[in-house]
PDB file of N, CA and C in Angstrom:
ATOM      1  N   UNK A   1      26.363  -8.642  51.562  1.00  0.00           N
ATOM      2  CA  UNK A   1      26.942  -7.405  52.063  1.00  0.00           C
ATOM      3  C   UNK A   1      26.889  -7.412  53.597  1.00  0.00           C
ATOM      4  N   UNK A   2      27.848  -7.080  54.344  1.00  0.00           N
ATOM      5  CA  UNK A   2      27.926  -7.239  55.573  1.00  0.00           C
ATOM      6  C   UNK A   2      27.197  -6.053  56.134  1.00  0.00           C
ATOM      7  N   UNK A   3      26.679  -5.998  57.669  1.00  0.00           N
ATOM      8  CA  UNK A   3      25.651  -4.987  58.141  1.00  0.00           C
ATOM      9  C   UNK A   3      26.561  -4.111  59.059  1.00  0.00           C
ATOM     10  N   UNK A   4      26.207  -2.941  59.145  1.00  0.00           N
ATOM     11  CA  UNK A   4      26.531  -1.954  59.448  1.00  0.00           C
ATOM     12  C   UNK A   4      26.217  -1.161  60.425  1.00  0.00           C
ATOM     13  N   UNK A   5      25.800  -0.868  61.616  1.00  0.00           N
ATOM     14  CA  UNK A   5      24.618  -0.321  62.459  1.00  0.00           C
ATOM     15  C   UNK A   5      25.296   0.626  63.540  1.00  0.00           C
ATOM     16  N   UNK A   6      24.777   1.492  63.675  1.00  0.00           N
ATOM     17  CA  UNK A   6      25.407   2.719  64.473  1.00  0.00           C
ATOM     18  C   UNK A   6      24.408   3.478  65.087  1.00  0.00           C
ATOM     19  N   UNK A   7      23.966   3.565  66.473  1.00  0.00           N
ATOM     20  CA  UNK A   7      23.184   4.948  66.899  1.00  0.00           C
ATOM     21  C   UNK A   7      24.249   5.182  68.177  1.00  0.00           C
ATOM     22  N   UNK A   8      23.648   6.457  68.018  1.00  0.00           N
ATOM     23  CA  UNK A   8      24.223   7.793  68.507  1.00  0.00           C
ATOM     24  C   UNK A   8      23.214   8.717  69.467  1.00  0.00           C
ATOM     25  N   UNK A   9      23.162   9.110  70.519  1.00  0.00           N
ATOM     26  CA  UNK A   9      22.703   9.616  71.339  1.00  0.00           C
ATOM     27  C   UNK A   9      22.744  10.795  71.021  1.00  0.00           C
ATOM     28  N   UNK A  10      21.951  12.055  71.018  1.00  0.00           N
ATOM     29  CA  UNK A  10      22.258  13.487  70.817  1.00  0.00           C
ATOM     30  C   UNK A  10      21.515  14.466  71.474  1.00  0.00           C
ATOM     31  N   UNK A  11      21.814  14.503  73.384  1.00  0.00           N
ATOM     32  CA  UNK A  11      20.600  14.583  74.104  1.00  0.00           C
ATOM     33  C   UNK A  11      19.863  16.204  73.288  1.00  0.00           C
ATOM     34  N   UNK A  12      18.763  16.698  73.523  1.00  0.00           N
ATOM     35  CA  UNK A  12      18.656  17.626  73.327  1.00  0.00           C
ATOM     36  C   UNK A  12      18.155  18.414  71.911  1.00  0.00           C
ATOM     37  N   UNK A  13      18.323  17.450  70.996  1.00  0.00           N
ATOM     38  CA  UNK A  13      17.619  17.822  69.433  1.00  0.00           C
ATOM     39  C   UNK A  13      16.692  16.746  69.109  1.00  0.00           C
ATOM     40  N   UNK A  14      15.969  17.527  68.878  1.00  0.00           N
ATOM     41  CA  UNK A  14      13.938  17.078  68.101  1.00  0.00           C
ATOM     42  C   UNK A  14      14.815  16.688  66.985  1.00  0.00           C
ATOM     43  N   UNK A  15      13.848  15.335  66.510  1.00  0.00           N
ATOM     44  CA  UNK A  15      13.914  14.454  65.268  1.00  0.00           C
ATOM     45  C   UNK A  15      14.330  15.787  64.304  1.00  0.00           C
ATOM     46  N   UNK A  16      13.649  16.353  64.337  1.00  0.00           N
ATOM     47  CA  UNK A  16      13.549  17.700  63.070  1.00  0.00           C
ATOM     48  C   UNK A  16      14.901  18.307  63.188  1.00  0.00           C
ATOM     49  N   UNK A  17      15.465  18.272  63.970  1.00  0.00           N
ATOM     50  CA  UNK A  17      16.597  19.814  64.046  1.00  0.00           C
ATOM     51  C   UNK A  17      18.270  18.984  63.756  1.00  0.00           C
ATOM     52  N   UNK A  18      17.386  17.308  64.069  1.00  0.00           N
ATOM     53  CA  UNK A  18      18.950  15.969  63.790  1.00  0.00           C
ATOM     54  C   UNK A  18      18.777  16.241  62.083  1.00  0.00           C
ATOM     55  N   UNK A  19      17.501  16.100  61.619  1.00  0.00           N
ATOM     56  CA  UNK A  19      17.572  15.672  60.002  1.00  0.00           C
ATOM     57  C   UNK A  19      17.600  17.078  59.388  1.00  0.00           C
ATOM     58  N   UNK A  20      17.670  18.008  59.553  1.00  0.00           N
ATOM     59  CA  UNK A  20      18.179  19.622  58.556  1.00  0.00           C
ATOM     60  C   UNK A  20      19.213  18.869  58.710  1.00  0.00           C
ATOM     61  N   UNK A  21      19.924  19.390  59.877  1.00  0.00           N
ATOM     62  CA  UNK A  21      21.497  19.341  59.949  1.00  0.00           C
ATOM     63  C   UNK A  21      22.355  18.356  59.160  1.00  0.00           C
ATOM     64  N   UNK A  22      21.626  16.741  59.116  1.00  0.00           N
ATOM     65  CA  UNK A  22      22.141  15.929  58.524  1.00  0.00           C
ATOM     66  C   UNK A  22      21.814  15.983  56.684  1.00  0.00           C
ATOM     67  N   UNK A  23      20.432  16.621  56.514  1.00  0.00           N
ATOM     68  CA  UNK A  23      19.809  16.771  55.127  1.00  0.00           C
ATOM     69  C   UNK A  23      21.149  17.811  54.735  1.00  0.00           C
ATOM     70  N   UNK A  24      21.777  18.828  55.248  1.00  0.00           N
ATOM     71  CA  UNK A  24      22.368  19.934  54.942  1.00  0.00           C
ATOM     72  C   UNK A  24      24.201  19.424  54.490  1.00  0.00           C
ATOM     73  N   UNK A  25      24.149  18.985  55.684  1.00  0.00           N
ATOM     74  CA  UNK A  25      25.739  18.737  55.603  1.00  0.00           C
ATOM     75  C   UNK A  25      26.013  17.412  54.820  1.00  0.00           C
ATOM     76  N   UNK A  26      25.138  16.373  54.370  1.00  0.00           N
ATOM     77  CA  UNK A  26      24.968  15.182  54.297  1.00  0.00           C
ATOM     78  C   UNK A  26      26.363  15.302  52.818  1.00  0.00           C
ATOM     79  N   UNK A  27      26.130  15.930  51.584  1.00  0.00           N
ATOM     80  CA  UNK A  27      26.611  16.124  50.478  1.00  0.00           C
ATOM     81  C   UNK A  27      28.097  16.842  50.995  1.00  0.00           C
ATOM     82  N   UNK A  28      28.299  16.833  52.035  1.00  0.00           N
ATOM     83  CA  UNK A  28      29.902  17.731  51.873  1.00  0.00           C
ATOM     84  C   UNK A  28      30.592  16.267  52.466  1.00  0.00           C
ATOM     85  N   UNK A  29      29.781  15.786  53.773  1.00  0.00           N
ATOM     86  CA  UNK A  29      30.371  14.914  54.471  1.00  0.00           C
ATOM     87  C   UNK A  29      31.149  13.876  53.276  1.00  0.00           C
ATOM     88  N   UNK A  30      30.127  13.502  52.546  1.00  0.00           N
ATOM     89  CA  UNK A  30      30.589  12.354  51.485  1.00  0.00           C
ATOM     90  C   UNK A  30      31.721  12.620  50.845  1.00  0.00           C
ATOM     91  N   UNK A  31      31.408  14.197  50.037  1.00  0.00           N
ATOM     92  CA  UNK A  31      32.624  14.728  49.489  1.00  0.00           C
ATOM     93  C   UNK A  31      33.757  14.605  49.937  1.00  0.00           C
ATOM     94  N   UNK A  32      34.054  14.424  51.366  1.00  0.00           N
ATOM     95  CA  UNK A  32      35.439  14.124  51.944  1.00  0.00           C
ATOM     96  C   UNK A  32      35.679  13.025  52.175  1.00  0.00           C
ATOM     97  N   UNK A  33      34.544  12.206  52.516  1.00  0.00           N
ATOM     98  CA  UNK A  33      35.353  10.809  52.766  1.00  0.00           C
ATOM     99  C   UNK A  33      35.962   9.866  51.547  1.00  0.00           C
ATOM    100  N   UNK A  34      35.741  10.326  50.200  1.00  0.00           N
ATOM    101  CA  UNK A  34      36.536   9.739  49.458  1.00  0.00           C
ATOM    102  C   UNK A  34      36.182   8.607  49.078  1.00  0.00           C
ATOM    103  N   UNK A  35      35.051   8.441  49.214  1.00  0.00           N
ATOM    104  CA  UNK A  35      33.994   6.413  48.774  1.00  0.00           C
ATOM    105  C   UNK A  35      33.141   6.774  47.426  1.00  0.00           C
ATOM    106  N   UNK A  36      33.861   7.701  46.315  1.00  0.00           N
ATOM    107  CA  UNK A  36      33.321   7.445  44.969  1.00  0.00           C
ATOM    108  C   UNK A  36      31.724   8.191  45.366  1.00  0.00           C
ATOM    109  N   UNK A  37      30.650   8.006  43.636  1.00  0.00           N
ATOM    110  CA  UNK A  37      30.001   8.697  43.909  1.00  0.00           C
ATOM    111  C   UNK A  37      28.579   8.486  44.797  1.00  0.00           C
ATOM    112  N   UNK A  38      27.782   9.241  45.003  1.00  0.00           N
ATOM    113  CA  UNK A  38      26.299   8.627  45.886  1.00  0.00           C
ATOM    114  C   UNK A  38      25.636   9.215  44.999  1.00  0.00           C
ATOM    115  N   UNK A  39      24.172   8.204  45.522  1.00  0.00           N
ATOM    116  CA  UNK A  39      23.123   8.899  45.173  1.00  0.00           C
ATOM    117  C   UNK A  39      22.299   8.933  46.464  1.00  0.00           C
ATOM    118  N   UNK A  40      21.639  10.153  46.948  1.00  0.00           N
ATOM    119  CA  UNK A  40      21.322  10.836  47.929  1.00  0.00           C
ATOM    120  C   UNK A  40      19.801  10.831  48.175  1.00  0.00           C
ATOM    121  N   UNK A  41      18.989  10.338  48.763  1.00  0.00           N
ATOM    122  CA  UNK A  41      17.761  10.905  48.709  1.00  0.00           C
ATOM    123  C   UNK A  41      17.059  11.033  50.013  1.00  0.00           C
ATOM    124  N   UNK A  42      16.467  12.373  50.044  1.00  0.00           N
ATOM    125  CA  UNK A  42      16.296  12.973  51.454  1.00  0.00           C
ATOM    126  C   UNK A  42      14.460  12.852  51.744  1.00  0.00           C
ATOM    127  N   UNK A  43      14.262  12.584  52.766  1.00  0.00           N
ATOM    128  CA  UNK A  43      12.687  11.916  53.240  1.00  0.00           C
ATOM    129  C   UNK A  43      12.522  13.174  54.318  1.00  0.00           C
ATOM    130  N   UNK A  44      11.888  14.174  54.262  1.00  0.00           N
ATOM    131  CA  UNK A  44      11.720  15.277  55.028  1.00  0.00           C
ATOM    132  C   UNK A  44      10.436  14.854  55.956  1.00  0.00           C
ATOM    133  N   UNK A  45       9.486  13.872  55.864  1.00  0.00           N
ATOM    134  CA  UNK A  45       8.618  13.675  56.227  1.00  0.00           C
ATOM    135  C   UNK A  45       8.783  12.690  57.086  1.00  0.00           C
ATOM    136  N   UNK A  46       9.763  11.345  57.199  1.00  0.00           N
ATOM    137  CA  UNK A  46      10.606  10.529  57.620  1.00  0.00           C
ATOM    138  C   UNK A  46      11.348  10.959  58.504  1.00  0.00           C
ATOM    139  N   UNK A  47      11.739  12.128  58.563  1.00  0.00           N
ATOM    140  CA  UNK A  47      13.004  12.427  58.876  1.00  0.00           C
ATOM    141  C   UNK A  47      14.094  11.336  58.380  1.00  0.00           C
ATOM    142  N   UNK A  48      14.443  11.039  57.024  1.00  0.00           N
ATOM    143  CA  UNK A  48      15.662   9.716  56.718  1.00  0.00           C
ATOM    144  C   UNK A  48      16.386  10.750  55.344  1.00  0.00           C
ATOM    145  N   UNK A  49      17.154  10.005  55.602  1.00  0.00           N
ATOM    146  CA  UNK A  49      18.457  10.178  54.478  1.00  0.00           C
ATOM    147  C   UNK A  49      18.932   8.843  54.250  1.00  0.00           C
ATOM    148  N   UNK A  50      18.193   8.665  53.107  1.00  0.00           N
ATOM    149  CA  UNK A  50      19.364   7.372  51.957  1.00  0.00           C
ATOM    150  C   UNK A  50      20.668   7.109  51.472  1.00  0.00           C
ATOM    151  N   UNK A  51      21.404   6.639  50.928  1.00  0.00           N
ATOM    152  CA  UNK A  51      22.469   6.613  50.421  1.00  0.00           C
ATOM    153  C   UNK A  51      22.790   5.520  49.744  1.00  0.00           C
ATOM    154  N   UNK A  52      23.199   5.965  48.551  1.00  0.00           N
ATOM    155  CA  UNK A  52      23.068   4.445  47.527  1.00  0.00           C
ATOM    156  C   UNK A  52      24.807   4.583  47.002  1.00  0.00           C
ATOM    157  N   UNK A  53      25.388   3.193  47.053  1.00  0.00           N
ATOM    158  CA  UNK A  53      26.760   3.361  45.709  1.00  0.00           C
ATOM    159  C   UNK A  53      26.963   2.190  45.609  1.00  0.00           C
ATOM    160  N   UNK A  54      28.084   2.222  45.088  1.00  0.00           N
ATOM    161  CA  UNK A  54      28.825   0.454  44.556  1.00  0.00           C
ATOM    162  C   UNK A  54      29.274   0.209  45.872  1.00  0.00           C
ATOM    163  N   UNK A  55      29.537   1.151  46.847  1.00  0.00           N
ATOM    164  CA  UNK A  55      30.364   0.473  48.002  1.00  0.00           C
ATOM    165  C   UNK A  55      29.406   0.538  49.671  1.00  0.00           C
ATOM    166  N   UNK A  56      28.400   1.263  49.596  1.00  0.00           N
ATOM    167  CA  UNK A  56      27.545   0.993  50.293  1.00  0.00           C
ATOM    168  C   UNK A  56      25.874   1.274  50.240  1.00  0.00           C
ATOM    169  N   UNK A  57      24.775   1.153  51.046  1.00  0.00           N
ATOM    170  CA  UNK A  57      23.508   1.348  50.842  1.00  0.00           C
ATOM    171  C   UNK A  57      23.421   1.358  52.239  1.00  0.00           C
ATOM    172  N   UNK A  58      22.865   2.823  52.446  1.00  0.00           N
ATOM    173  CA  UNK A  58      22.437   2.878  54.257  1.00  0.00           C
ATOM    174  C   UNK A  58      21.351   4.148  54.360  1.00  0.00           C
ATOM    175  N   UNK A  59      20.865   3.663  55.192  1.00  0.00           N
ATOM    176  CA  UNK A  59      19.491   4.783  55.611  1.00  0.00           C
ATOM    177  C   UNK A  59      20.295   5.589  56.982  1.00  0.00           C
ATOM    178  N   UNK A  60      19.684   6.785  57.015  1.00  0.00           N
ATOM    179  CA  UNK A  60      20.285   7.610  58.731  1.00  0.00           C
ATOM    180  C   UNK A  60      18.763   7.501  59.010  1.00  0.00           C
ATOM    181  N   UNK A  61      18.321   7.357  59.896  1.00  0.00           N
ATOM    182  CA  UNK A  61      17.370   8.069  60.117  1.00  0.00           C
ATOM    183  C   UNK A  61      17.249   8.390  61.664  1.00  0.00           C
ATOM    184  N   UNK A  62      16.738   9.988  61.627  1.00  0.00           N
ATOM    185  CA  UNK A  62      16.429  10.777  63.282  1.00  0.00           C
ATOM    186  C   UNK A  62      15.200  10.808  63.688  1.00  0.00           C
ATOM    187  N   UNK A  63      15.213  10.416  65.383  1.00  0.00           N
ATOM    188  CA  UNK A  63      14.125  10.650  65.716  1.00  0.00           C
ATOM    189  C   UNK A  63      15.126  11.575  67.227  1.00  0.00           C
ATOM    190  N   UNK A  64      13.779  11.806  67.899  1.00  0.00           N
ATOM    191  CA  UNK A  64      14.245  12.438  68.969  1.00  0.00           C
ATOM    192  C   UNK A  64      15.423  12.486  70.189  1.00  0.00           C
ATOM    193  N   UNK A  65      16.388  13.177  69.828  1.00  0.00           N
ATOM    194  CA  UNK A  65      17.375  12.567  70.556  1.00  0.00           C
ATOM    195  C   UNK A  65      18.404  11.569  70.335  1.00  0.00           C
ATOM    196  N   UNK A  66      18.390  11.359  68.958  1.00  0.00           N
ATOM    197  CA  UNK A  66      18.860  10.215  67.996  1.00  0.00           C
ATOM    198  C   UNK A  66      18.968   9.760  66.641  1.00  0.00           C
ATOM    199  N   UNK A  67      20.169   9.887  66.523  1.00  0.00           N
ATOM    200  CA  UNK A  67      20.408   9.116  64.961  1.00  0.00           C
ATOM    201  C   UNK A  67      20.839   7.640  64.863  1.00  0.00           C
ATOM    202  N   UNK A  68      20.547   7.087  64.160  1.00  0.00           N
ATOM    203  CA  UNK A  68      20.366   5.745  63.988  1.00  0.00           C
ATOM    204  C   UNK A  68      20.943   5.597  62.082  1.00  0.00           C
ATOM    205  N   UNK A  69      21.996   5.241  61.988  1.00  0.00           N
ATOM    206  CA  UNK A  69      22.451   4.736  60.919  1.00  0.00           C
ATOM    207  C   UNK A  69      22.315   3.260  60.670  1.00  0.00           C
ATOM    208  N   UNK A  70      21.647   2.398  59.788  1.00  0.00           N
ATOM    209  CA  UNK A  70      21.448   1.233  59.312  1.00  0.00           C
ATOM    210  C   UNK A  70      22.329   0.965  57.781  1.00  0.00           C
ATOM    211  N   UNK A  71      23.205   0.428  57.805  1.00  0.00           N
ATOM    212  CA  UNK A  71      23.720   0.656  56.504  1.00  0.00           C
ATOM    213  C   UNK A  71      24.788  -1.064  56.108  1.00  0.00           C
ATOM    214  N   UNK A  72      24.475  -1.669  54.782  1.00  0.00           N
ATOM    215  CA  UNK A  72      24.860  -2.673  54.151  1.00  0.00           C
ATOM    216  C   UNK A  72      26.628  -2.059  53.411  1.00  0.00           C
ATOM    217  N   UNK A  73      27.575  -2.897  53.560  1.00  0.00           N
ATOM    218  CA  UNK A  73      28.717  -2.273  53.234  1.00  0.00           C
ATOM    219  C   UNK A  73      29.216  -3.437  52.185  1.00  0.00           C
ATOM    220  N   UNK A  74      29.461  -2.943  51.371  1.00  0.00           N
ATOM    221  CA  UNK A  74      30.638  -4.154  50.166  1.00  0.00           C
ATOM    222  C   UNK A  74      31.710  -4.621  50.545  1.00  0.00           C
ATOM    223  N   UNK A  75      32.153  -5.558  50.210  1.00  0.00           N
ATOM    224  CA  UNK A  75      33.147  -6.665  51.085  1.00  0.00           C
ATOM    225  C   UNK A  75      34.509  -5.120  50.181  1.00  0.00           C
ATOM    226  N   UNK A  76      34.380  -4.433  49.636  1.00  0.00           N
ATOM    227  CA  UNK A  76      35.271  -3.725  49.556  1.00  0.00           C
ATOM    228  C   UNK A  76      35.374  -2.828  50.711  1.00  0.00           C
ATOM    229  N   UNK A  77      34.134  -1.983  51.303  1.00  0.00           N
ATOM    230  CA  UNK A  77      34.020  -1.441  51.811  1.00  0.00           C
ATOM    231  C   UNK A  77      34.244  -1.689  53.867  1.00  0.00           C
ATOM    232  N   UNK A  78      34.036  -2.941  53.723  1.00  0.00           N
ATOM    233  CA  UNK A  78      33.673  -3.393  54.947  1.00  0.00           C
ATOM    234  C   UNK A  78      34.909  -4.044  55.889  1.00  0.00           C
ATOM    235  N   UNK A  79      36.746  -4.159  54.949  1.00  0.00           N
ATOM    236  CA  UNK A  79      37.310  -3.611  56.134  1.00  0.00           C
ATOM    237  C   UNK A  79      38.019  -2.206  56.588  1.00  0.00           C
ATOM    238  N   UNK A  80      37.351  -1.219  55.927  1.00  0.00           N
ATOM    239  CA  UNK A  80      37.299   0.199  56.807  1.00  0.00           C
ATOM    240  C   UNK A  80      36.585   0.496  57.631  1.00  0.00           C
ATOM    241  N   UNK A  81      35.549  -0.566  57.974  1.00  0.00           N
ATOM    242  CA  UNK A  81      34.513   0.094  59.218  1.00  0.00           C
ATOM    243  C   UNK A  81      34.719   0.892  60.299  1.00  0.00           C
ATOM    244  N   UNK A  82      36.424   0.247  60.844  1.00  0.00           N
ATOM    245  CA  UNK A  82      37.205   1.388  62.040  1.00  0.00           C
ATOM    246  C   UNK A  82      37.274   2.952  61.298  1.00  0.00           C
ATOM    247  N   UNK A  83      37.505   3.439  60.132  1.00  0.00           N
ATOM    248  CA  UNK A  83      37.767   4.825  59.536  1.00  0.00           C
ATOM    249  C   UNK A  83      36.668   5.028  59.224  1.00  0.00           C
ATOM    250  N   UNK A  84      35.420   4.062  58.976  1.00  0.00           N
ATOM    251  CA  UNK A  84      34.176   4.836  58.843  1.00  0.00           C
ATOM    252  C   UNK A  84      34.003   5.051  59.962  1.00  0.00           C
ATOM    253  N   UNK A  85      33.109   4.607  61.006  1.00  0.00           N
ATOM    254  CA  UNK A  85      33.222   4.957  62.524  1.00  0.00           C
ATOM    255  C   UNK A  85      34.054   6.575  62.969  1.00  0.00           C
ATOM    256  N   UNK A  86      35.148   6.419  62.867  1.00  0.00           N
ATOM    257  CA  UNK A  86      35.808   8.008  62.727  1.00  0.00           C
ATOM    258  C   UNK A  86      35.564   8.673  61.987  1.00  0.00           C
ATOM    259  N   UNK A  87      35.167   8.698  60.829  1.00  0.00           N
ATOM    260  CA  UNK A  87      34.731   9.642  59.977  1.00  0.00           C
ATOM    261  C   UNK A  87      33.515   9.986  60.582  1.00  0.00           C
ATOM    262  N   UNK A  88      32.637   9.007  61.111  1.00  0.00           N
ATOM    263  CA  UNK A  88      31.366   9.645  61.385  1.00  0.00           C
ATOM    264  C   UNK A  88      31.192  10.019  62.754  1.00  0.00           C
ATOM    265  N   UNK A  89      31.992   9.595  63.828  1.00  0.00           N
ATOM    266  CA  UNK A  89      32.329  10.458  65.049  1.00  0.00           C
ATOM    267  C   UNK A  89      32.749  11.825  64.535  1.00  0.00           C
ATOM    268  N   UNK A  90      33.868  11.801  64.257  1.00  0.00           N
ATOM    269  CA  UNK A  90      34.409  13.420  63.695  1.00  0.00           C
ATOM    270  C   UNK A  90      33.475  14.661  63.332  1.00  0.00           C
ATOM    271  N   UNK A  91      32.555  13.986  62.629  1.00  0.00           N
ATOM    272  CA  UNK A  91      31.483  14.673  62.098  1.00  0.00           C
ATOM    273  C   UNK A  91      30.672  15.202  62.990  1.00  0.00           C
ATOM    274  N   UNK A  92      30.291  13.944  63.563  1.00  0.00           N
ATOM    275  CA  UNK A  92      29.173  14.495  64.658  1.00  0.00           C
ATOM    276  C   UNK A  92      29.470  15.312  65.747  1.00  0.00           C
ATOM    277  N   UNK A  93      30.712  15.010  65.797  1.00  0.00           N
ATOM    278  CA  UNK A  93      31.324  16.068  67.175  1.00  0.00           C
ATOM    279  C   UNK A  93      31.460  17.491  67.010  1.00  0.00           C
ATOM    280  N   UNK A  94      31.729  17.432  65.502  1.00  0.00           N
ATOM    281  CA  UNK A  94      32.219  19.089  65.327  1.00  0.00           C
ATOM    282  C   UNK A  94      30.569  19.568  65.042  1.00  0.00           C
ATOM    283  N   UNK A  95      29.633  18.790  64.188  1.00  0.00           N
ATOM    284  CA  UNK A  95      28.287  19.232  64.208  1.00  0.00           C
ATOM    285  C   UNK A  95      27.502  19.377  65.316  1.00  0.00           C
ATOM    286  N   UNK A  96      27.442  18.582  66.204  1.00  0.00           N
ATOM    287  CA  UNK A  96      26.898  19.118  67.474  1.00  0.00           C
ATOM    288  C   UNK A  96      27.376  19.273  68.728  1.00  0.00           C
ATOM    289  N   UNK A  97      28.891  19.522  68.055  1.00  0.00           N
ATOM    290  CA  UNK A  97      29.497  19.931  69.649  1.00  0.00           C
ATOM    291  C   UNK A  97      29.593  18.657  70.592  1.00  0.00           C
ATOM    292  N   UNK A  98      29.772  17.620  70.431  1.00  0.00           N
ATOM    293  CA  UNK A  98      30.080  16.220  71.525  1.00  0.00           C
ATOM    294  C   UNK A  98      30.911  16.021  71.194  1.00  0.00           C
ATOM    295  N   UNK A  99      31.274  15.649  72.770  1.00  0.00           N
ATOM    296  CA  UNK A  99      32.952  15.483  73.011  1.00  0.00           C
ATOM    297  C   UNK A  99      32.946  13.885  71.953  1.00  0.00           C
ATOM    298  N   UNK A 100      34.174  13.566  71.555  1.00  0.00           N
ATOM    299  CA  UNK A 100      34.509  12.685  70.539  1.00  0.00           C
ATOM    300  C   UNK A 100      35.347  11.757  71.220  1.00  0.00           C
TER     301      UNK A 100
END
């Protein structure tokens, strides 16, 4: 499975206030992007969010000032990486307000 890796700068939010937001919205985001079903599991103590399917396996995890996506993609999955990338800019912009 090819690798996947994404962080994101988010000056201004504690580990804690990146992972609600992402624990919260995490189940709608998916719902739209249209990649079949997940299985979800949220680490409140971690601050991480899992994500398991046939088409990918990736951890988010926040710390201060930062999200950090690590994620393995299926050779199905892996030449959309340009529309994943936008999907997950999009997101983040309208969630915390950064310019996109």
């Amino acid at each position: 499975m090819p690798s996947y890796t994404k962080k994101v700068q988010i000056p201004g939010k504690t580990a804690q206030e990146l992972y609600d937001k992402v624990a919260k919205d995490i189940d709608r985001f998916l719902e739209k992007s249209g990649m079949g079903k997940f299985e979800i599991e949220r680490d409140a103590t971690r601050r991480e969010v899992c994500l398991k399917s046939s088409l990918v396996n990736a951890k988010l995890i926040c710390t201060d000032g930062n999200l950090v996506l690590d994620a393995k993609l299926s050779l199905l999955a892996a030449p959309f990486r340009g529309k994943i990338d936008e999907g997950i800019d999009k997101w983040l912009a309208k969630a915390f307000q950064l310019k996109a």
